[in-house]
PDB file of N, CA and C in Angstrom:
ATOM      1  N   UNK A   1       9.355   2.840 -14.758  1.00  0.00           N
ATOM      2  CA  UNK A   1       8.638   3.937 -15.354  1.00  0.00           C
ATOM      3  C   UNK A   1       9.500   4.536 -16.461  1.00  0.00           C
ATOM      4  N   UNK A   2       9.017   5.062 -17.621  1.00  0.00           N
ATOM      5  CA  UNK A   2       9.880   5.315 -18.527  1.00  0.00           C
ATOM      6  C   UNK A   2      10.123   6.904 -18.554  1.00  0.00           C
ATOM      7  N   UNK A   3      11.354   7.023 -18.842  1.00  0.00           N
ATOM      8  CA  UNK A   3      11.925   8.461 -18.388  1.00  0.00           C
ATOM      9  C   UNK A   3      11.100   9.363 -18.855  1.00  0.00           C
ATOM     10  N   UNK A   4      10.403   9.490 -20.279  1.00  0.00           N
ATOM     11  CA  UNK A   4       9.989  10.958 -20.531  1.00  0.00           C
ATOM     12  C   UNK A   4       8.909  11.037 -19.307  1.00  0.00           C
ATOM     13  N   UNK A   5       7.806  10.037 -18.585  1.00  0.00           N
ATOM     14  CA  UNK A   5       7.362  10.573 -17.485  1.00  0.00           C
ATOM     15  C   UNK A   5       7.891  11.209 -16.394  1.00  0.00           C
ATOM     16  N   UNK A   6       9.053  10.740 -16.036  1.00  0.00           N
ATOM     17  CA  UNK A   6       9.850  11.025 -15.077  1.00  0.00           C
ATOM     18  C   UNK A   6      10.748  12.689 -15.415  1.00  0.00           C
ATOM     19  N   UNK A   7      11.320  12.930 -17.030  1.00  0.00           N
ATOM     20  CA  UNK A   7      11.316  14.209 -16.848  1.00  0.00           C
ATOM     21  C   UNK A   7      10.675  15.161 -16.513  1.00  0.00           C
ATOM     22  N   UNK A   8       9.447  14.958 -16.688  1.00  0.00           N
ATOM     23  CA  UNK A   8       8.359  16.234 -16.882  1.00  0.00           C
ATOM     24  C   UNK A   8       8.651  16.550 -15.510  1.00  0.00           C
ATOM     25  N   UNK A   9       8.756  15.889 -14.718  1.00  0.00           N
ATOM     26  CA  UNK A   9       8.644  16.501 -13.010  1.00  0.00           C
ATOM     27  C   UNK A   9       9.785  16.839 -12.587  1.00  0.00           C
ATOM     28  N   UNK A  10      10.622  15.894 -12.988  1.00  0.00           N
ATOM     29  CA  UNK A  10      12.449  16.470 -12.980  1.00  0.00           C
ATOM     30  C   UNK A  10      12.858  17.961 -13.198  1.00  0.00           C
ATOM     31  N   UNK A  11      12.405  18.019 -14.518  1.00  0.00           N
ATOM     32  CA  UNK A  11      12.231  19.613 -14.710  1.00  0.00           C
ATOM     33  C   UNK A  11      11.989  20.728 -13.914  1.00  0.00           C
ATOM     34  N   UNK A  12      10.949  20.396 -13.448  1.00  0.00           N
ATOM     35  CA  UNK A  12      10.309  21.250 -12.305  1.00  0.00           C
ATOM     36  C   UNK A  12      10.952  21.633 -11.092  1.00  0.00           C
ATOM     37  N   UNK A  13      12.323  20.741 -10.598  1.00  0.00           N
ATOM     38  CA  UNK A  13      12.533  21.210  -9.270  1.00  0.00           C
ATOM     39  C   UNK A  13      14.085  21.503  -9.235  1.00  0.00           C
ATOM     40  N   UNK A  14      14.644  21.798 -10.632  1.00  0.00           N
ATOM     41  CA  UNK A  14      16.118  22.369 -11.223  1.00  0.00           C
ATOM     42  C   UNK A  14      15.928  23.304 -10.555  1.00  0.00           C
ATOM     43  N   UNK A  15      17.115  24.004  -9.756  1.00  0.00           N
ATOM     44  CA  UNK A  15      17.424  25.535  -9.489  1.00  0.00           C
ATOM     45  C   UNK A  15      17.017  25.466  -8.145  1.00  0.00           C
ATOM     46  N   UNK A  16      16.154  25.132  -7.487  1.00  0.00           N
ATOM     47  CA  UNK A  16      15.275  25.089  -6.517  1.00  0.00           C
ATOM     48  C   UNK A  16      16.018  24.732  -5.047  1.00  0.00           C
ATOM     49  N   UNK A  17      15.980  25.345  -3.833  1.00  0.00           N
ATOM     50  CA  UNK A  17      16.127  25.026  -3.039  1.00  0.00           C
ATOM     51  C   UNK A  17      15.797  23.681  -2.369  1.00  0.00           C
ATOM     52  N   UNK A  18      16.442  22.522  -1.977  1.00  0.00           N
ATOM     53  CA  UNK A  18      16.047  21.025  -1.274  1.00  0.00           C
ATOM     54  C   UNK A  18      14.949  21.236  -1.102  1.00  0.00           C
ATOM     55  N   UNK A  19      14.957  22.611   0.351  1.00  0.00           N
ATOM     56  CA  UNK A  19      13.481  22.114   0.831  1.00  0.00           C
ATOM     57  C   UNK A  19      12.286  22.388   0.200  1.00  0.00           C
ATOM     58  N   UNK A  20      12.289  23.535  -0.637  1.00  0.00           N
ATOM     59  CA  UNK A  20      11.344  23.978  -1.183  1.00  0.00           C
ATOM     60  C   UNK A  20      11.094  22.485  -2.157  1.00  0.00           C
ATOM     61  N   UNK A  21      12.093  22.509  -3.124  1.00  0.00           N
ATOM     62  CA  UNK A  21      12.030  21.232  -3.836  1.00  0.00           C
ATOM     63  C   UNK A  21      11.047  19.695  -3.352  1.00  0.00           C
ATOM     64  N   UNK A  22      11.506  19.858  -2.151  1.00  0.00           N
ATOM     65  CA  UNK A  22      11.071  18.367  -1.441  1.00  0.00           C
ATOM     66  C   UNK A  22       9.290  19.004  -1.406  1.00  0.00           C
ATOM     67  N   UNK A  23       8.980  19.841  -0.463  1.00  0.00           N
ATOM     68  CA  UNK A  23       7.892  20.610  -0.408  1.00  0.00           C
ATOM     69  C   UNK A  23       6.852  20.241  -2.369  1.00  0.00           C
ATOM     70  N   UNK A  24       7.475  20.615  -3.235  1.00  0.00           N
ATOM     71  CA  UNK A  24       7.159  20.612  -4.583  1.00  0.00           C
ATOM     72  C   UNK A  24       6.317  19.172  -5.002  1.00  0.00           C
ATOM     73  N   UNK A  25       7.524  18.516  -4.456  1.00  0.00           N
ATOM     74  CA  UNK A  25       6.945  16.768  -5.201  1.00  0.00           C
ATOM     75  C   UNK A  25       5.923  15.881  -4.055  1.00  0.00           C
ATOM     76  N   UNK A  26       6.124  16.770  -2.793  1.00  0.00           N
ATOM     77  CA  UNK A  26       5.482  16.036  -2.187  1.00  0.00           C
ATOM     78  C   UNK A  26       3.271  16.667  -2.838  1.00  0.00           C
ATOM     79  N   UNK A  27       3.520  17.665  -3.297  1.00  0.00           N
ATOM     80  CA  UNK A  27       2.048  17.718  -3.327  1.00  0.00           C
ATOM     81  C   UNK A  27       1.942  17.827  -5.092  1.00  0.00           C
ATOM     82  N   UNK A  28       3.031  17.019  -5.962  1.00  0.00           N
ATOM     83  CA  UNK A  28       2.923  16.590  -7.031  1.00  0.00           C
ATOM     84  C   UNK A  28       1.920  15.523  -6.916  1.00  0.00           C
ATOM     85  N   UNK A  29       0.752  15.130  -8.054  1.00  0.00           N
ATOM     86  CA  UNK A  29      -0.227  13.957  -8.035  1.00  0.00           C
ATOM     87  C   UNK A  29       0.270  12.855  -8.803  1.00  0.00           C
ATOM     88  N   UNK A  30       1.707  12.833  -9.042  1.00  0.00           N
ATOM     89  CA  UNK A  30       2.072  11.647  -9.884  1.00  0.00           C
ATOM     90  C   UNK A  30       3.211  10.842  -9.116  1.00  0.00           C
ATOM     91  N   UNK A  31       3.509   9.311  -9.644  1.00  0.00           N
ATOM     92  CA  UNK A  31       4.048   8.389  -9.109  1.00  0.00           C
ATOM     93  C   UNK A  31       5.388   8.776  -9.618  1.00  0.00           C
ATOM     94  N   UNK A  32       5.201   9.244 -10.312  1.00  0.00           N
ATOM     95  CA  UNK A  32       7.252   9.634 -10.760  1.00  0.00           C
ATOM     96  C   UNK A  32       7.509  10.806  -9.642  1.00  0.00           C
ATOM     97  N   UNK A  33       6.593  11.179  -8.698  1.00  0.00           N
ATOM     98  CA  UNK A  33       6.988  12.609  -8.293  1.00  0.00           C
ATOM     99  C   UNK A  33       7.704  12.069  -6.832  1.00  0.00           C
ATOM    100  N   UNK A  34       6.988  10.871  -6.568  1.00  0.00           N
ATOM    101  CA  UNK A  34       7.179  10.005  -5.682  1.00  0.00           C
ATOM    102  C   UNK A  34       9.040   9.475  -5.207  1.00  0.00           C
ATOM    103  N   UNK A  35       9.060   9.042  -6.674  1.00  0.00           N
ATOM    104  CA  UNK A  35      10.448   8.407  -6.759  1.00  0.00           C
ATOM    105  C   UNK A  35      11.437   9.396  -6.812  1.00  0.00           C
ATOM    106  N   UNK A  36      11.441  10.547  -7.749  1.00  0.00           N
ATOM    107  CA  UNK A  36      12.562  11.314  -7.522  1.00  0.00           C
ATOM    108  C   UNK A  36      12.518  12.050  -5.865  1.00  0.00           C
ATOM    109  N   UNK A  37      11.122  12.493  -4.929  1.00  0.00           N
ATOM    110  CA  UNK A  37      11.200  12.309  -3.961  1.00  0.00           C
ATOM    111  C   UNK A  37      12.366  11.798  -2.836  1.00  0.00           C
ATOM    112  N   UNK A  38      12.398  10.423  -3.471  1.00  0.00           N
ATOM    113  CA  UNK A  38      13.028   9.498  -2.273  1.00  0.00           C
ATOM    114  C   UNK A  38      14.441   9.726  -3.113  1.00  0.00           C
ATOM    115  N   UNK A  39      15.024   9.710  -3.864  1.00  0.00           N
ATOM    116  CA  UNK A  39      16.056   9.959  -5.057  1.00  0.00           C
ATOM    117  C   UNK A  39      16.630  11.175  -4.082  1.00  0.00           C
ATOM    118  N   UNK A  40      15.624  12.439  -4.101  1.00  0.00           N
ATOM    119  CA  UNK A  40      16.058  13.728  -2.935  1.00  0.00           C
ATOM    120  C   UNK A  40      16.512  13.362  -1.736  1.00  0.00           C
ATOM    121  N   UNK A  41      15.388  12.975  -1.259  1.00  0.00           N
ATOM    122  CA  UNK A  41      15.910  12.316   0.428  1.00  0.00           C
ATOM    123  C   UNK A  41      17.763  11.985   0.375  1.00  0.00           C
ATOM    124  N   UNK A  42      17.616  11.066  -0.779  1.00  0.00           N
ATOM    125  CA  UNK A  42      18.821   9.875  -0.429  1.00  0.00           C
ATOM    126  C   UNK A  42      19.927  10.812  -0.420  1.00  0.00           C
ATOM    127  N   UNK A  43      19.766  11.943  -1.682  1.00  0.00           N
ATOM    128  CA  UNK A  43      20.722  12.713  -1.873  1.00  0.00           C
ATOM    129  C   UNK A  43      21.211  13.951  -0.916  1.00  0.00           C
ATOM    130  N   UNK A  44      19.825  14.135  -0.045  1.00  0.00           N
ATOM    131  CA  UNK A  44      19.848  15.009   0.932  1.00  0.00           C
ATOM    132  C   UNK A  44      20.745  14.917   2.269  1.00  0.00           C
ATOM    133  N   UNK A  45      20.201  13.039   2.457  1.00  0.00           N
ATOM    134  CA  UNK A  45      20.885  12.289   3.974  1.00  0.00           C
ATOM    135  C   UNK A  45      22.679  11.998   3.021  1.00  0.00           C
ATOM    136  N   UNK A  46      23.183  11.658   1.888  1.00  0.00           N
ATOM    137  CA  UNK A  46      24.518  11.675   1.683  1.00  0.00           C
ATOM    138  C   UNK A  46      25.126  13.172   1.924  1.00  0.00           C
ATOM    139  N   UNK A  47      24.250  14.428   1.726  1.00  0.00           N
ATOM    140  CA  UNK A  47      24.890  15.474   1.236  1.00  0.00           C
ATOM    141  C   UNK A  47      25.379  16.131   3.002  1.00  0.00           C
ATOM    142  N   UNK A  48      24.252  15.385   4.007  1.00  0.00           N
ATOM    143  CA  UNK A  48      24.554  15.302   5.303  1.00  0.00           C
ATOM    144  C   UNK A  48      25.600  15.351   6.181  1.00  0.00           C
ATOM    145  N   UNK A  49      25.241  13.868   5.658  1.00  0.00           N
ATOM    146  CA  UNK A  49      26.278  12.807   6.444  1.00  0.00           C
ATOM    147  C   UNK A  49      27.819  12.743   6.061  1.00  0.00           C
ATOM    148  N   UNK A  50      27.943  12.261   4.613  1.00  0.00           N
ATOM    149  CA  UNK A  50      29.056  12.303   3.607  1.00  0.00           C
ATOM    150  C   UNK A  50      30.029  13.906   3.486  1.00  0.00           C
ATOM    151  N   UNK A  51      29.250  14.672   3.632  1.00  0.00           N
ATOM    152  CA  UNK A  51      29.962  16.008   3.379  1.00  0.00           C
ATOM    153  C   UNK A  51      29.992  16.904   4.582  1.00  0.00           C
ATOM    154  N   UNK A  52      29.125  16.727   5.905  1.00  0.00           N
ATOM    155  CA  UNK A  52      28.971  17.590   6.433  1.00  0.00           C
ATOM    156  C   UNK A  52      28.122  19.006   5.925  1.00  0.00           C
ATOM    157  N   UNK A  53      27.177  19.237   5.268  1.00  0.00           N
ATOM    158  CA  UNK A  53      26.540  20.341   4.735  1.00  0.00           C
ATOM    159  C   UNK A  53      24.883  20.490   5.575  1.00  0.00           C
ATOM    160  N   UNK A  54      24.858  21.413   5.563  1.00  0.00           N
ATOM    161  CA  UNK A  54      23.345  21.695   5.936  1.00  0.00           C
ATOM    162  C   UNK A  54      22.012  22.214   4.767  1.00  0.00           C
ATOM    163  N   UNK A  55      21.462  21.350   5.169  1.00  0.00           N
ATOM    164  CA  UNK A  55      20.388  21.446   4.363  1.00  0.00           C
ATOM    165  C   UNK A  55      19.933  22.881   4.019  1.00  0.00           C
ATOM    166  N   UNK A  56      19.776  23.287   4.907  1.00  0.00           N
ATOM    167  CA  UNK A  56      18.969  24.919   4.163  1.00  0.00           C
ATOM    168  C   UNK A  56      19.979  25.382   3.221  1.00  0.00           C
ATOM    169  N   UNK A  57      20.884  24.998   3.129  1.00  0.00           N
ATOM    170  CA  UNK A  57      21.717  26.051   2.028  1.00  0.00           C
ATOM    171  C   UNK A  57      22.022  25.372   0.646  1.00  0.00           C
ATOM    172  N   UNK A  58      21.420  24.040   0.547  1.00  0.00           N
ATOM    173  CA  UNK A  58      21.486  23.064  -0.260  1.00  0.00           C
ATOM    174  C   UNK A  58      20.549  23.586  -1.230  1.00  0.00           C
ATOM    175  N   UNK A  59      21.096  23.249  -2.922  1.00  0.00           N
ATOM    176  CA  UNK A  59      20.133  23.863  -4.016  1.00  0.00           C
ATOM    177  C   UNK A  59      20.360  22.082  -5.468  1.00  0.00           C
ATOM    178  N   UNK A  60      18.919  22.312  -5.451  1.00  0.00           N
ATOM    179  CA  UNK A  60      19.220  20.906  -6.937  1.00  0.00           C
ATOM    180  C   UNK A  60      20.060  21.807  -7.905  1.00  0.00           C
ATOM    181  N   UNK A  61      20.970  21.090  -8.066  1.00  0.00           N
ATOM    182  CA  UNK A  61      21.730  21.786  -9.240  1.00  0.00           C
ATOM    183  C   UNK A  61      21.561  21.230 -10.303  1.00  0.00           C
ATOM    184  N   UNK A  62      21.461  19.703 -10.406  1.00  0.00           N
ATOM    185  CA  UNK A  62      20.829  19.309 -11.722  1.00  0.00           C
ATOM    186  C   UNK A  62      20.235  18.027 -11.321  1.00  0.00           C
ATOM    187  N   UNK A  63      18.828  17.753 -12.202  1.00  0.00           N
ATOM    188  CA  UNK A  63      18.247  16.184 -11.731  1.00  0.00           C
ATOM    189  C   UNK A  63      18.168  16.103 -13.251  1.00  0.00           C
ATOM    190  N   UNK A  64      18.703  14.714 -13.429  1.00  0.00           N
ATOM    191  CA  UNK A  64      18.641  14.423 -14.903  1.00  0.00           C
ATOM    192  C   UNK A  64      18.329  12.971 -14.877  1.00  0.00           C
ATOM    193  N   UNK A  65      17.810  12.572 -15.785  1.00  0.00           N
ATOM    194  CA  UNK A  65      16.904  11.134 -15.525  1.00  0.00           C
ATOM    195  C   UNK A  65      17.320  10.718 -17.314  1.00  0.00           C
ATOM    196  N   UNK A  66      17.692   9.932 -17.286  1.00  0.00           N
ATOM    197  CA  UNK A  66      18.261   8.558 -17.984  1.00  0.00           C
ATOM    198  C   UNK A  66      17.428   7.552 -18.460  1.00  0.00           C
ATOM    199  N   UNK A  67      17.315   7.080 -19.688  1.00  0.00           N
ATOM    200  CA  UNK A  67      17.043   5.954 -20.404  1.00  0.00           C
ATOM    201  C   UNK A  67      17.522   4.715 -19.559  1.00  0.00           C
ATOM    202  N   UNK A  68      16.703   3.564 -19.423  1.00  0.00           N
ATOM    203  CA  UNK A  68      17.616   2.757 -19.270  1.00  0.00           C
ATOM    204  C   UNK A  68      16.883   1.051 -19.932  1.00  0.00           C
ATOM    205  N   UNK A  69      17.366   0.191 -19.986  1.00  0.00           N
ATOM    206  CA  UNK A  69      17.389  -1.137 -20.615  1.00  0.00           C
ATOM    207  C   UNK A  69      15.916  -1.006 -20.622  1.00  0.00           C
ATOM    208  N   UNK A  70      14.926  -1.325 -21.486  1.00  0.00           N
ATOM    209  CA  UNK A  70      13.692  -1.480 -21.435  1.00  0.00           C
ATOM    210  C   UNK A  70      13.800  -3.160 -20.999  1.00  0.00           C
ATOM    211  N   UNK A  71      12.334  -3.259 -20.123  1.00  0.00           N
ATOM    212  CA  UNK A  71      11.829  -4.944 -19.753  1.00  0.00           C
ATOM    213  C   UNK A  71      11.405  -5.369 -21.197  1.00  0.00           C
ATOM    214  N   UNK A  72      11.071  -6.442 -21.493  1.00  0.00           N
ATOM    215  CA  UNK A  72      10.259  -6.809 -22.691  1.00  0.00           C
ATOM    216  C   UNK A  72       9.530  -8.439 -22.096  1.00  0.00           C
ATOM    217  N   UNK A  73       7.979  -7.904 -22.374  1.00  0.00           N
ATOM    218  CA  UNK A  73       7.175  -8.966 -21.937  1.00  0.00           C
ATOM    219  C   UNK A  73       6.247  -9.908 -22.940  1.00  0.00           C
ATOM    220  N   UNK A  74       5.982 -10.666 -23.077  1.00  0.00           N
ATOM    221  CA  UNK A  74       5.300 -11.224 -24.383  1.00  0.00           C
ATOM    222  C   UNK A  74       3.737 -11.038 -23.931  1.00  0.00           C
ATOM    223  N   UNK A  75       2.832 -10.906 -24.803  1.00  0.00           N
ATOM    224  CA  UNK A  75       1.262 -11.259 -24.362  1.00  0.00           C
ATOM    225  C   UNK A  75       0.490 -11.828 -25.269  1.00  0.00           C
ATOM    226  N   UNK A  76      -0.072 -12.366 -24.965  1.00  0.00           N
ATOM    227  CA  UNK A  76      -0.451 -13.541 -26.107  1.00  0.00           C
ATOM    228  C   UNK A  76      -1.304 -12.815 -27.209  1.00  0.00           C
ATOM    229  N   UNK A  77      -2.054 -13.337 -28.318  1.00  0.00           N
ATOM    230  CA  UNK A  77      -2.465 -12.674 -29.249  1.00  0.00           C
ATOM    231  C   UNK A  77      -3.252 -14.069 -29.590  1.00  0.00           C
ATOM    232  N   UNK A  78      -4.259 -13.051 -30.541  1.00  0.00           N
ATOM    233  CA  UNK A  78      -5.145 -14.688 -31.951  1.00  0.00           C
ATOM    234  C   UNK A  78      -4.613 -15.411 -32.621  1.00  0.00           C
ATOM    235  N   UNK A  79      -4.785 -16.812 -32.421  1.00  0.00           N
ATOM    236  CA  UNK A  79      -4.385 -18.016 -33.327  1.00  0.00           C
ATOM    237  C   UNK A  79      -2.707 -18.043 -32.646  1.00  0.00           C
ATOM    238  N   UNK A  80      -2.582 -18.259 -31.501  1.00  0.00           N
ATOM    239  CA  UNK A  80      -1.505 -18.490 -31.005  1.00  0.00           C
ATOM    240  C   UNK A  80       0.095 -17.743 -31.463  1.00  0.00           C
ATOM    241  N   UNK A  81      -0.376 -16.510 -31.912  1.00  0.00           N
ATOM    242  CA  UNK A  81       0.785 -15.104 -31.892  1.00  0.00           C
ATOM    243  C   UNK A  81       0.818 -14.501 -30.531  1.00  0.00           C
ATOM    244  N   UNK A  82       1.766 -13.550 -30.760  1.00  0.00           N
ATOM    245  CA  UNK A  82       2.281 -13.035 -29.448  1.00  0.00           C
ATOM    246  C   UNK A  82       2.707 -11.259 -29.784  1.00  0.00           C
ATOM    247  N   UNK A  83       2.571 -10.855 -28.729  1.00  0.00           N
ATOM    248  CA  UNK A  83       2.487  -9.285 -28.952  1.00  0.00           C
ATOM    249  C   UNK A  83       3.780  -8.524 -27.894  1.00  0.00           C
ATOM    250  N   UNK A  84       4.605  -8.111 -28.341  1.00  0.00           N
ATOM    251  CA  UNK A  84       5.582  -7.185 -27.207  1.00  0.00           C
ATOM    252  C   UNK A  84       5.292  -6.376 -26.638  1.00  0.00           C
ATOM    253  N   UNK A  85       5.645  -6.242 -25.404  1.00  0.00           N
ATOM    254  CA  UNK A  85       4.969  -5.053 -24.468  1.00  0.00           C
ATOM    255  C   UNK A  85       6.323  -4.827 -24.023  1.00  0.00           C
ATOM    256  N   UNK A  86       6.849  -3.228 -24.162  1.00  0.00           N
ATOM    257  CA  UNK A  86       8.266  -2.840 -23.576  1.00  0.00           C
ATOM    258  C   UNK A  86       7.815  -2.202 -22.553  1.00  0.00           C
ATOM    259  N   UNK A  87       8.389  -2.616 -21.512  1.00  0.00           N
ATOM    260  CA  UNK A  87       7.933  -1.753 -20.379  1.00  0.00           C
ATOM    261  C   UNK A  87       9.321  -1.019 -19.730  1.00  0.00           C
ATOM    262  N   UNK A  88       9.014   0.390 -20.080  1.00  0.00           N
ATOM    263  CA  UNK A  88      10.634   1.326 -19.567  1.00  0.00           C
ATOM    264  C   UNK A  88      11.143   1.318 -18.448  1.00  0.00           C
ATOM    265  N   UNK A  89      11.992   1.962 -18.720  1.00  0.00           N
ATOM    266  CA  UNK A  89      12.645   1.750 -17.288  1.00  0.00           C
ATOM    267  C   UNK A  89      13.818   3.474 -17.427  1.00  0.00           C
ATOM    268  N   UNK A  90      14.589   4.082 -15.916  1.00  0.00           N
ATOM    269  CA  UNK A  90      14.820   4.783 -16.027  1.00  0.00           C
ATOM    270  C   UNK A  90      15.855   4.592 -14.909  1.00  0.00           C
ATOM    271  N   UNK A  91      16.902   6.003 -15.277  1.00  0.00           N
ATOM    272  CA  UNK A  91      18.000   5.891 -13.861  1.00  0.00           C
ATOM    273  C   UNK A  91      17.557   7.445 -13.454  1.00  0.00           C
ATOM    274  N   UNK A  92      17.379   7.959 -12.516  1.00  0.00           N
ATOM    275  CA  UNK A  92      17.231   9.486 -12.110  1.00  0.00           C
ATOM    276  C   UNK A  92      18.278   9.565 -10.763  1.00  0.00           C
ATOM    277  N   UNK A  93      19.304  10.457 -11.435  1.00  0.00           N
ATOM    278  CA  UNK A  93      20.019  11.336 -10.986  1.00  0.00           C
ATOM    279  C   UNK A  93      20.460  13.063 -10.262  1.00  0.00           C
ATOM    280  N   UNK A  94      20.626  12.939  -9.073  1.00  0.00           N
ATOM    281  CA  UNK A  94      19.886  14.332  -8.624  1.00  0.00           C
ATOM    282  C   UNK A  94      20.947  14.989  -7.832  1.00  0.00           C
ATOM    283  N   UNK A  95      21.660  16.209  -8.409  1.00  0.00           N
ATOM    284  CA  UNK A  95      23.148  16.558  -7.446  1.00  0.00           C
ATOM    285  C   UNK A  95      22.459  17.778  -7.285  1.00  0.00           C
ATOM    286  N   UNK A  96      23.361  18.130  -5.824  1.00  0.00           N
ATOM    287  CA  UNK A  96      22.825  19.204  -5.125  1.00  0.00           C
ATOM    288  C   UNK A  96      24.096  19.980  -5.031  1.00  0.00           C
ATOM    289  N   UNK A  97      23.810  21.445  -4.420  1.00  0.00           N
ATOM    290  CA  UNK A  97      25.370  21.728  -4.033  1.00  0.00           C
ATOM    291  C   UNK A  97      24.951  22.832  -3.152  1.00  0.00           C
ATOM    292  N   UNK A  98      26.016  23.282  -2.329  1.00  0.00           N
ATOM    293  CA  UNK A  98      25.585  24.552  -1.294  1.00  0.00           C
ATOM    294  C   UNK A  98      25.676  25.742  -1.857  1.00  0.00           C
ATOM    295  N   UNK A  99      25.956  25.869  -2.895  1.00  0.00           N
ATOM    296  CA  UNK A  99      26.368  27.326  -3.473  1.00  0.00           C
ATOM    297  C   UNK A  99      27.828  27.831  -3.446  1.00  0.00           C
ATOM    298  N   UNK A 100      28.681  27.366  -2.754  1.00  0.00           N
ATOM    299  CA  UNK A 100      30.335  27.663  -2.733  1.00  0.00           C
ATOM    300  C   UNK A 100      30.755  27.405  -4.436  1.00  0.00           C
ATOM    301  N   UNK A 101      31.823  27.457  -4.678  1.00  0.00           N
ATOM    302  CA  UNK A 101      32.579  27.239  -6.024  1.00  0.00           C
ATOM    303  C   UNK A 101      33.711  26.559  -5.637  1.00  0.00           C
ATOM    304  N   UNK A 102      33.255  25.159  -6.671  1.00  0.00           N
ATOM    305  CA  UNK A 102      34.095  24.055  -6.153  1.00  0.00           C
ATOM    306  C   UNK A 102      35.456  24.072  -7.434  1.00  0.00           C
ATOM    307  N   UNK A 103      36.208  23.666  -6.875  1.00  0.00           N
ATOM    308  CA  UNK A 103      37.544  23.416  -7.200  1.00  0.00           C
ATOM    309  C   UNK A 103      37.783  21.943  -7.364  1.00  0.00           C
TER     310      UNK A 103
END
């Protein structure tokens, strides 16, 4: 999916508490809302497990979503030409933090 879809919803859940956040995308109607979704999760179960932190006190501090290598597909065309179809692609990145001041 190509990032500027994927910002528009990114946007939306900066500042925001996890859960509320998670709450947000789940009754988003789009497929990018989906992926940064699971992007949360992943970041939620590391921020867990990896750090010892609890979720309720967890806030997105920044989700930032990335360009990345476009696919490129050929499709045929009249009199045996050919037409490019770039199909995007994206990296989405999503850090959380508890609110302490890190050192």
């Amino acid at each position: 999916m190509s990032a500027q879809k994927v910002r528009e919803v990114a946007r939306q859940i900066q500042g925001m508490t996890a859960l509320h956040a998670k709450a947000v995308l789940a009754s988003v109607p789009r497929k990018s809302a989906r992926l940064i979704a699971k992007t949360l999760a992943s970041a939620i179960a590391n921020a867990e497990n990896n750090n010892n932190l609890k979720v309720e006190t967890l806030r997105v501090k920044e989700a930032w979503v990335g360009q990345a290598t476009p696919a490129r597909r050929m499709m045929t065309r009249a009199r045996g030409s050919a037409a490019t179809i770039i199909k995007g692609n994206c990296h989405i990145r999503i850090v959380l933090s508890d609110g302490r001041k890190e050192t």
